[in-house]
N, C-alpha and C. Protein backbone atom coordinates (compact mmCIF):
# COMPACT_ATOMS: atom_id res chain seq x y z
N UNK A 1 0.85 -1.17 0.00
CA UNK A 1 0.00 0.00 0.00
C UNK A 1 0.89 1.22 0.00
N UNK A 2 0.35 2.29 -0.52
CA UNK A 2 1.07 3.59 -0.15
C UNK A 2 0.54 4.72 0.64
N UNK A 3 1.51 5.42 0.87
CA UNK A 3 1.79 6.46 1.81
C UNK A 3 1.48 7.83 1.14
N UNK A 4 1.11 8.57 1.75
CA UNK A 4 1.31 10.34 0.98
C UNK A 4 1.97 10.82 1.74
N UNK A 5 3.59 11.16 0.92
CA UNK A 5 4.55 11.77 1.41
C UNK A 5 4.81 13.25 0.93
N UNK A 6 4.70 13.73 -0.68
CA UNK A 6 4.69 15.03 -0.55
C UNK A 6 3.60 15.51 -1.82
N UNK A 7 3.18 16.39 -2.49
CA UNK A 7 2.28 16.79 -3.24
C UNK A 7 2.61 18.20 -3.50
N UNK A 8 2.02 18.50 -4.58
CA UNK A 8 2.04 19.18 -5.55
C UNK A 8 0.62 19.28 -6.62
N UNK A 9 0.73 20.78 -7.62
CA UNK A 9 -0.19 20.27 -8.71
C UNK A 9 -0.05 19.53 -9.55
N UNK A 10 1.61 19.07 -9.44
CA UNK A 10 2.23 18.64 -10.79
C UNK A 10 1.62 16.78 -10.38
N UNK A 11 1.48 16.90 -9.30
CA UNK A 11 1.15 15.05 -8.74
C UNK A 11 1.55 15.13 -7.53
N UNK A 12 1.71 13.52 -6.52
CA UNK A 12 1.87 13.43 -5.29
C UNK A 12 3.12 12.13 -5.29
N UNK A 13 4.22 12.13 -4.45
CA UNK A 13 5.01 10.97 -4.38
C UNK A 13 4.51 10.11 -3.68
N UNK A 14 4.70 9.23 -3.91
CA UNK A 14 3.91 7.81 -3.21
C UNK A 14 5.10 6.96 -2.60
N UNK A 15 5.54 6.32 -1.36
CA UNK A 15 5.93 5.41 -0.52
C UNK A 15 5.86 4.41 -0.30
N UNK A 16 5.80 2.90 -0.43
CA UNK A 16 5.32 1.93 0.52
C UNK A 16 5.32 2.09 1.55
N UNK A 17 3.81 1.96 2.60
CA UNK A 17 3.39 1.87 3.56
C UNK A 17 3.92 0.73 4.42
N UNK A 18 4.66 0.96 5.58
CA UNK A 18 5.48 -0.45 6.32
C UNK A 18 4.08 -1.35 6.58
N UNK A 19 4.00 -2.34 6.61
CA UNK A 19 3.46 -3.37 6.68
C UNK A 19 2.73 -3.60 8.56
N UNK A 20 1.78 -4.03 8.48
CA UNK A 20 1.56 -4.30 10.29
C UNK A 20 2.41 -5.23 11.11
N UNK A 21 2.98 -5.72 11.76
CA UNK A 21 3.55 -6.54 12.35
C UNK A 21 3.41 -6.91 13.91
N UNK A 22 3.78 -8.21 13.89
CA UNK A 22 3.68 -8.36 15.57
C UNK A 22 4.52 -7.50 16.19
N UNK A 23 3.96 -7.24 17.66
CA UNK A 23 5.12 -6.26 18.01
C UNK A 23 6.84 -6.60 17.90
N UNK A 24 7.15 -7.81 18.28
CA UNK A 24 8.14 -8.86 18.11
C UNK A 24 9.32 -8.61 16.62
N UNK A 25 8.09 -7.73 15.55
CA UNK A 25 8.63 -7.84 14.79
C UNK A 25 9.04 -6.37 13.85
N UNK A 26 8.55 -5.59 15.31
CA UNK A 26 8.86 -3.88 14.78
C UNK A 26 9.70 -3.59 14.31
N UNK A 27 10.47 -2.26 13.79
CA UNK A 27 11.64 -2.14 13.40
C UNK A 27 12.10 -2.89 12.13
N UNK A 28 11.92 -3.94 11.21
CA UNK A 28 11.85 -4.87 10.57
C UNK A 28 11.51 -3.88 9.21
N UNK A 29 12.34 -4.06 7.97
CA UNK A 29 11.69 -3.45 7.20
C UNK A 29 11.22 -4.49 6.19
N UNK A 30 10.13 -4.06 4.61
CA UNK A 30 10.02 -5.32 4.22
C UNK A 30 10.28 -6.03 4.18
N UNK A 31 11.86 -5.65 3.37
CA UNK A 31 12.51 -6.98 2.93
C UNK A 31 13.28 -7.84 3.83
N UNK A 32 13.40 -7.36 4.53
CA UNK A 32 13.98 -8.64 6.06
C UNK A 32 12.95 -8.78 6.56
N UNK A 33 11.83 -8.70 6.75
CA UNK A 33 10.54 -9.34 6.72
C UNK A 33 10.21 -10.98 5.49
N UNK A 34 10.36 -10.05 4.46
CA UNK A 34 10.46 -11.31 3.37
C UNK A 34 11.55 -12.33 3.18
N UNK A 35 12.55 -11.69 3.81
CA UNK A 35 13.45 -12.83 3.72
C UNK A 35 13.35 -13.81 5.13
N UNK A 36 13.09 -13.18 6.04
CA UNK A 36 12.61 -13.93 7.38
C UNK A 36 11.37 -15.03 6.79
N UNK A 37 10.54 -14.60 6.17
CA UNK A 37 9.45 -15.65 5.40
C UNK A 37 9.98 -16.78 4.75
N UNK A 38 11.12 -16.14 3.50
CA UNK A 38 11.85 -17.09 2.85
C UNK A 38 12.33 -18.41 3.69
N UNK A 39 12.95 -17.93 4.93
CA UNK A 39 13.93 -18.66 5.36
C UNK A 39 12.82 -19.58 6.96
N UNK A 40 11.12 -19.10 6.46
CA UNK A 40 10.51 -19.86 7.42
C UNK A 40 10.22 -19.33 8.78
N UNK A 41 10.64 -18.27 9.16
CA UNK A 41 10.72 -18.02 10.27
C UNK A 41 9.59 -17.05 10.74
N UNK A 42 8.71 -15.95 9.95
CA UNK A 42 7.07 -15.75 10.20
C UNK A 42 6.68 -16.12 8.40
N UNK A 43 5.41 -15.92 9.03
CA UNK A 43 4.08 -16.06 8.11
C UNK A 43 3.43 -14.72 7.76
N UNK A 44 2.92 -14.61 6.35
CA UNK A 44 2.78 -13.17 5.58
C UNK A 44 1.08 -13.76 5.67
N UNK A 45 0.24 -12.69 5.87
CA UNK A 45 -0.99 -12.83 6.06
C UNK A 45 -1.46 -11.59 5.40
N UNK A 46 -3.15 -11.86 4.75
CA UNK A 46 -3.77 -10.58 4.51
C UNK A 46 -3.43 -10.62 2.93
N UNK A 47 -4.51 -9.91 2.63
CA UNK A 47 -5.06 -9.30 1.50
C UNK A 47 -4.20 -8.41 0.42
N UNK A 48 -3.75 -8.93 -0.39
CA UNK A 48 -2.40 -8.73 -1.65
C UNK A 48 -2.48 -7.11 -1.48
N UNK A 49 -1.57 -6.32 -1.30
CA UNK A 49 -1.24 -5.21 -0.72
C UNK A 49 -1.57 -4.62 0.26
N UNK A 50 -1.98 -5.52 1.16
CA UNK A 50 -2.17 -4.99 2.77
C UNK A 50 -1.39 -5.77 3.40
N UNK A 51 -1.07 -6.63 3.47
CA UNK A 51 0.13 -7.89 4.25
C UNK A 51 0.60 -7.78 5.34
N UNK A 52 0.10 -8.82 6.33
CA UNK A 52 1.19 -8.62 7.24
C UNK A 52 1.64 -9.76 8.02
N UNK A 53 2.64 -9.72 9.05
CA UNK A 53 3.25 -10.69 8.95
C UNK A 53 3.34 -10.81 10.52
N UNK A 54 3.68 -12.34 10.76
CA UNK A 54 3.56 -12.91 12.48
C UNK A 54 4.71 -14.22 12.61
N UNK A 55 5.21 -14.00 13.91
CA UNK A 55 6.08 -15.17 13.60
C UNK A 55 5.21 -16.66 13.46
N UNK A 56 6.07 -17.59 13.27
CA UNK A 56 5.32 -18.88 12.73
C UNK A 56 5.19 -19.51 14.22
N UNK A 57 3.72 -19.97 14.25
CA UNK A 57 2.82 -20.16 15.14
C UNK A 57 2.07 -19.02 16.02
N UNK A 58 2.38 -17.54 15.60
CA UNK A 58 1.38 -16.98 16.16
C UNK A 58 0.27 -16.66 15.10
N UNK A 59 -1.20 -17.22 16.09
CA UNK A 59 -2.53 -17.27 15.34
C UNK A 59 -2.97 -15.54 15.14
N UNK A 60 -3.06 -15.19 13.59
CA UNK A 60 -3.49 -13.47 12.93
C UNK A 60 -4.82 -13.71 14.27
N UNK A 61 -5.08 -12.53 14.90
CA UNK A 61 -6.51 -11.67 15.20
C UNK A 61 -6.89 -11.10 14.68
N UNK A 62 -8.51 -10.61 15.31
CA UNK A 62 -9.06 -9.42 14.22
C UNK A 62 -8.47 -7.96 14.54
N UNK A 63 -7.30 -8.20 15.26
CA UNK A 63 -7.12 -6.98 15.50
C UNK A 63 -5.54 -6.49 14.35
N UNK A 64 -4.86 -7.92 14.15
CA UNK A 64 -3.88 -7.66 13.49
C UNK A 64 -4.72 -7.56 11.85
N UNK A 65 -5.91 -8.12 11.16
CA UNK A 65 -6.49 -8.20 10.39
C UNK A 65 -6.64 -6.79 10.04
N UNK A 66 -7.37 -6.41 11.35
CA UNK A 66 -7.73 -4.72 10.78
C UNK A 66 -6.33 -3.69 10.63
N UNK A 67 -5.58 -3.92 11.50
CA UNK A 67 -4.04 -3.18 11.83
C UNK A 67 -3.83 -3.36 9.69
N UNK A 68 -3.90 -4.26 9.37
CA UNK A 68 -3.58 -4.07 8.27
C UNK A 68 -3.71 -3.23 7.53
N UNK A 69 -4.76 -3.04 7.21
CA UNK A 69 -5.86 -2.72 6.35
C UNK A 69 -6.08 -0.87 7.08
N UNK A 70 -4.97 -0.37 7.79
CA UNK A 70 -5.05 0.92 8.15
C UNK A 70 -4.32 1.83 7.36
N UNK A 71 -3.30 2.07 6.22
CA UNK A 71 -3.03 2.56 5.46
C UNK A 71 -4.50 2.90 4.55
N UNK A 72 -5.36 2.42 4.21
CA UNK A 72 -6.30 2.62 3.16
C UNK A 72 -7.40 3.02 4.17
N UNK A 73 -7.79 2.69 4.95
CA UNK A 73 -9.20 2.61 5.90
C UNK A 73 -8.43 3.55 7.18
N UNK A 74 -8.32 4.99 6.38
CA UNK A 74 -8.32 5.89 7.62
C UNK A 74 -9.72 6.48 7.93
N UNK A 75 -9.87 7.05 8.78
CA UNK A 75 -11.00 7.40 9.56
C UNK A 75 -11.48 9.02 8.72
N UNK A 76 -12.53 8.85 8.12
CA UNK A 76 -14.20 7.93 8.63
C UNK A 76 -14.04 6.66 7.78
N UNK A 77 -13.52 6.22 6.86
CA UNK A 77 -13.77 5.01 5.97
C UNK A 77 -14.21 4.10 7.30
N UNK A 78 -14.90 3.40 6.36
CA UNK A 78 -15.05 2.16 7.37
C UNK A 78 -15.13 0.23 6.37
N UNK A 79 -14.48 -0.42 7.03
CA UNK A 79 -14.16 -1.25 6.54
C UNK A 79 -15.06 -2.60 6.44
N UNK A 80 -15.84 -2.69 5.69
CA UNK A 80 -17.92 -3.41 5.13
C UNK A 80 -17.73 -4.97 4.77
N UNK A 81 -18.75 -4.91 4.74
CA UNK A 81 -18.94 -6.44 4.07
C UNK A 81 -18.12 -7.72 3.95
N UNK A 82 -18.09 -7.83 3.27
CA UNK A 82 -17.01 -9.29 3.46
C UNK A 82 -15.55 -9.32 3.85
N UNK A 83 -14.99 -8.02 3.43
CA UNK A 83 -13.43 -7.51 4.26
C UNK A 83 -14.23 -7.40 5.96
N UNK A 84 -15.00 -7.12 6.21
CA UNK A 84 -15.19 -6.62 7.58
C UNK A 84 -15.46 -8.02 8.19
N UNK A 85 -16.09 -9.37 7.44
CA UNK A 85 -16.59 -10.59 8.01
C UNK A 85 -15.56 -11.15 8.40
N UNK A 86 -14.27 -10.47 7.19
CA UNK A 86 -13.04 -11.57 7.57
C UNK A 86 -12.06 -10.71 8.67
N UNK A 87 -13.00 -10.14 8.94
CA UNK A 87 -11.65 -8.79 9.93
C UNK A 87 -12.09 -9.72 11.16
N UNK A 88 -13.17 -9.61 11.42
CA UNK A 88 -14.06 -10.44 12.40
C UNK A 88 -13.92 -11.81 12.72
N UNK A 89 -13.74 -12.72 11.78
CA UNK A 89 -13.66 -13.92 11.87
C UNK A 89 -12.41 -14.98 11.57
N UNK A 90 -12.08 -14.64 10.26
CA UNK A 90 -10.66 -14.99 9.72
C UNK A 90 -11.61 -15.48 8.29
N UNK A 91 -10.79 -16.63 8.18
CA UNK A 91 -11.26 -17.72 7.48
C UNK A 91 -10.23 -17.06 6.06
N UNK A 92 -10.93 -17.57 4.88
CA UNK A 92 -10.08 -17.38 3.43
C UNK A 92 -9.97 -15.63 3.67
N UNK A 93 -9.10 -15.47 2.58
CA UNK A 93 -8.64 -14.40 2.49
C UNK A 93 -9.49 -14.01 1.43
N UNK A 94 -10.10 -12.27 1.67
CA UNK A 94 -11.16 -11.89 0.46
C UNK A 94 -9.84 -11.07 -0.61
N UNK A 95 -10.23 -11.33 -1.81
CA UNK A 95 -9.45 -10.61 -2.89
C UNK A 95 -9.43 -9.29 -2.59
N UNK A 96 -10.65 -8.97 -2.28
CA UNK A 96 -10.42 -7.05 -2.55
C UNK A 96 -11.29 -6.79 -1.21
N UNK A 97 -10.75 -4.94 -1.02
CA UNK A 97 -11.10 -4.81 0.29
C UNK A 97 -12.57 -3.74 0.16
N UNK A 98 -13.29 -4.11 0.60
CA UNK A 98 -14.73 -3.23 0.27
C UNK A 98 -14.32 -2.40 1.83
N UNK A 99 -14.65 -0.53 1.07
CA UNK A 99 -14.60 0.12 2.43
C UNK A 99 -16.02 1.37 1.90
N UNK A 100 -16.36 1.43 3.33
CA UNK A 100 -17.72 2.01 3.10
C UNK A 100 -16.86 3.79 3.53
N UNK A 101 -17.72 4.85 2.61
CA UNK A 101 -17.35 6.25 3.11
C UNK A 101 -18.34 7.05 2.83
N UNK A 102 -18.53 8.40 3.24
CA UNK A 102 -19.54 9.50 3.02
C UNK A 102 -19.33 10.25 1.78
N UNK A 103 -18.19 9.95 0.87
CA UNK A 103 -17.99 10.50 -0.15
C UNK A 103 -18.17 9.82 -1.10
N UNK A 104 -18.83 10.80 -2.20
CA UNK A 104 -18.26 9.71 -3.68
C UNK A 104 -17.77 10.44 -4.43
N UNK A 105 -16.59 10.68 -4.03
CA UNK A 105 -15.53 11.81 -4.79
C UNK A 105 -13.90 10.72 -4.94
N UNK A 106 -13.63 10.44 -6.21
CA UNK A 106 -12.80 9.75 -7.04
C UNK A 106 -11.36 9.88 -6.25
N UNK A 107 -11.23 8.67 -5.76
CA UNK A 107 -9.83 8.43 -5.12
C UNK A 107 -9.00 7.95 -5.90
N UNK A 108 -7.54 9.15 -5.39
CA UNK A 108 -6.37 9.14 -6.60
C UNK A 108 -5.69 8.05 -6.29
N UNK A 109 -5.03 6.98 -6.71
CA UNK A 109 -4.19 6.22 -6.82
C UNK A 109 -4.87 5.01 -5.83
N UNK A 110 -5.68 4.52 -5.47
CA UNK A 110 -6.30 3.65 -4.87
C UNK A 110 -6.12 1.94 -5.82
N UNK A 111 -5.70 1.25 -4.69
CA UNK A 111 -5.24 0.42 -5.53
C UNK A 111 -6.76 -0.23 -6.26
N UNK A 112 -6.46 -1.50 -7.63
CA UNK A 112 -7.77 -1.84 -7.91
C UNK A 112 -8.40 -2.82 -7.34
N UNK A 113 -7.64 -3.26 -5.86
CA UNK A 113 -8.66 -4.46 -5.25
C UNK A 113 -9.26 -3.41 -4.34
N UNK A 114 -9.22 -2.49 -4.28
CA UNK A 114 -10.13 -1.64 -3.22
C UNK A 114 -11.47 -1.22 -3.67
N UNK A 115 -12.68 -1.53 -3.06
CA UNK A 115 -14.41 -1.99 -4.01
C UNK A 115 -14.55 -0.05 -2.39
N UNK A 116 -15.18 0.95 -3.36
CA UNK A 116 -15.45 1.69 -2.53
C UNK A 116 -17.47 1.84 -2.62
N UNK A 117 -17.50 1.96 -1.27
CA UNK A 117 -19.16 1.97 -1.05
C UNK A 117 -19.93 3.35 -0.51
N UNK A 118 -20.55 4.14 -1.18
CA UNK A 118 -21.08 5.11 -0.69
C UNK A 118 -22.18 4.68 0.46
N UNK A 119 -20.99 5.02 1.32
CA UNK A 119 -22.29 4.63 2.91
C UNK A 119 -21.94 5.00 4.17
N UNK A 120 -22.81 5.66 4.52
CA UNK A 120 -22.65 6.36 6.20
C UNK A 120 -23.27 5.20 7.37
N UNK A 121 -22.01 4.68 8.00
CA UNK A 121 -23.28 4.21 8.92
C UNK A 121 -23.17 4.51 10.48
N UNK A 122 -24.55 4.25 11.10
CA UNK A 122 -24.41 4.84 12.27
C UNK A 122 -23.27 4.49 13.24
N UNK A 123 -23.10 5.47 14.43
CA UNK A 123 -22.16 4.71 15.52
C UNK A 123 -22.56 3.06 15.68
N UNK A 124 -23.40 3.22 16.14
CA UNK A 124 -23.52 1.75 16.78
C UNK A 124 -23.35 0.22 15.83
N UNK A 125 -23.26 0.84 14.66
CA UNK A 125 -22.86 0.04 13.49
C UNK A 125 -21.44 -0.38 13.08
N UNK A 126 -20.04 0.15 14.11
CA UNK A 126 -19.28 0.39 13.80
C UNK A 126 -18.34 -0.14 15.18
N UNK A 127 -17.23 -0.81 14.72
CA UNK A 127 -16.35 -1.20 16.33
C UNK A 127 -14.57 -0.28 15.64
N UNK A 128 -13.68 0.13 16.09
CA UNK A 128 -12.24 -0.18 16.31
C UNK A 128 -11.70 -1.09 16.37
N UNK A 129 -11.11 -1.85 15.79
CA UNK A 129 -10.30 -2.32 16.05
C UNK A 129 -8.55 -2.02 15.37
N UNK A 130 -7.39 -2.15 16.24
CA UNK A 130 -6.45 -2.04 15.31
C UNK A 130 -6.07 -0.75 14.76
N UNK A 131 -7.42 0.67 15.13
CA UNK A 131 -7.24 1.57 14.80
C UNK A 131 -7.72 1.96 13.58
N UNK A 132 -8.79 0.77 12.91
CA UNK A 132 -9.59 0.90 12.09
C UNK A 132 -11.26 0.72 12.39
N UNK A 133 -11.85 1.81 11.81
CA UNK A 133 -13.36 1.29 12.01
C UNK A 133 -13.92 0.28 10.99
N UNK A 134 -14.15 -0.90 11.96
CA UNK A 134 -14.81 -1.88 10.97
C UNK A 134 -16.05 -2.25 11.26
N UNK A 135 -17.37 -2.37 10.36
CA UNK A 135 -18.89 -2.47 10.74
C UNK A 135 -19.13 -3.95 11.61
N UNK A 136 -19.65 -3.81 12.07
CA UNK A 136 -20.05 -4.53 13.51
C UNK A 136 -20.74 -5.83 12.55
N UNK A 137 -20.62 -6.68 13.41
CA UNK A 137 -21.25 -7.91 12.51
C UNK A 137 -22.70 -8.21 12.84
N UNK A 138 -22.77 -8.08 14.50
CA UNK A 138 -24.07 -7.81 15.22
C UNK A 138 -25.24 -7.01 14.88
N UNK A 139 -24.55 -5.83 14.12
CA UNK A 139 -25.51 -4.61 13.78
C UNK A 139 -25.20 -4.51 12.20
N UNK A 140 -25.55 -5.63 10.78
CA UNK A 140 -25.33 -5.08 9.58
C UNK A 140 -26.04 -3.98 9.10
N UNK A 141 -25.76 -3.27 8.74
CA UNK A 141 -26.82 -2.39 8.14
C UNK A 141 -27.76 -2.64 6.60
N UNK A 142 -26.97 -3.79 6.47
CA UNK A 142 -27.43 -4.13 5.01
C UNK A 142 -28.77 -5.15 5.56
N UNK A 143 -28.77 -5.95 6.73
CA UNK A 143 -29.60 -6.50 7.11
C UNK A 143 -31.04 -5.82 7.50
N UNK A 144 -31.04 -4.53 7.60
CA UNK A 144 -31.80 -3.34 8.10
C UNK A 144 -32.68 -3.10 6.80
N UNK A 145 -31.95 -2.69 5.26
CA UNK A 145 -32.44 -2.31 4.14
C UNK A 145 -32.01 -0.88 4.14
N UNK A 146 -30.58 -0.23 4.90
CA UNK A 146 -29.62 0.88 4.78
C UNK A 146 -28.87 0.65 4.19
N UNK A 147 -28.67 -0.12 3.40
CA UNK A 147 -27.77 -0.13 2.51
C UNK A 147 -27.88 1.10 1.39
């Protein structure tokens, strides 16, 4: 994922965004991350440009799930539907990340697995985790007919 580091009219430079990690594994930059993978020693988790990584045998949470997925899903976005089931639960990994927002104004450089949803939803529709808001599973709003 990327970063916004400086801007202009002429365009904006873009960064790779460091990756989430166990705490264990701070400080770590990609690629000794990836080579730590290579050589077996953590596991790369998450959704093809959100990734992140845990040593081998620690089980991803929904909290490292969402930690991911915080470069793209800054606040108000909120992170919907089937990205949000698997923030919640685990299970397969979804291809692309559906994030719900109050805008429908054309995001620059967004990668193309990112599905954007024009949708406000209430507080109580909505948890933190990780430092991302992701919709509550308890309270869908799509189950309501707010969608």
């Amino acid at each position: 994922m990327t970063e916004l580091v400086s801007g202009n009219n002429a365009g904006v430079t873009m960064l790779p965004a460091a990756p989430h990690v166990a705490p264990s594994l701070t400080g770590l930059s990609r690629i000794e991350l990836e080579v730590m993978r290579l050589d077996g020693e953590v596991q790369r988790h998450g959704i093809c440009g959100f990734e992140f990584y845990l040593p081998i045998g620690e089980a991803a949470t929904a909290v490292d799930r969402a930690a991911s997925l915080h470069s793209i899903a800054v606040h108000p976005r909120v992170v919907i539907g089937p990205t949000a089931r698997w923030v919640h639960e685990g299970g397969p990994t979804p291809t692309e990340v559906h994030l719900g927002r109050r805008s429908n104004r054309l995001i620059a450089d967004a990668p193309s697995n990112v599905q954007w949803h024009y949708r406000a939803l209430a507080p109580d529709d909505v948890v933190e985790l990780g430092g991302v808001l992701v919709e509550r599973l308890e309270h869908p709003a799509e189950l309501r007919g707010t969608r």
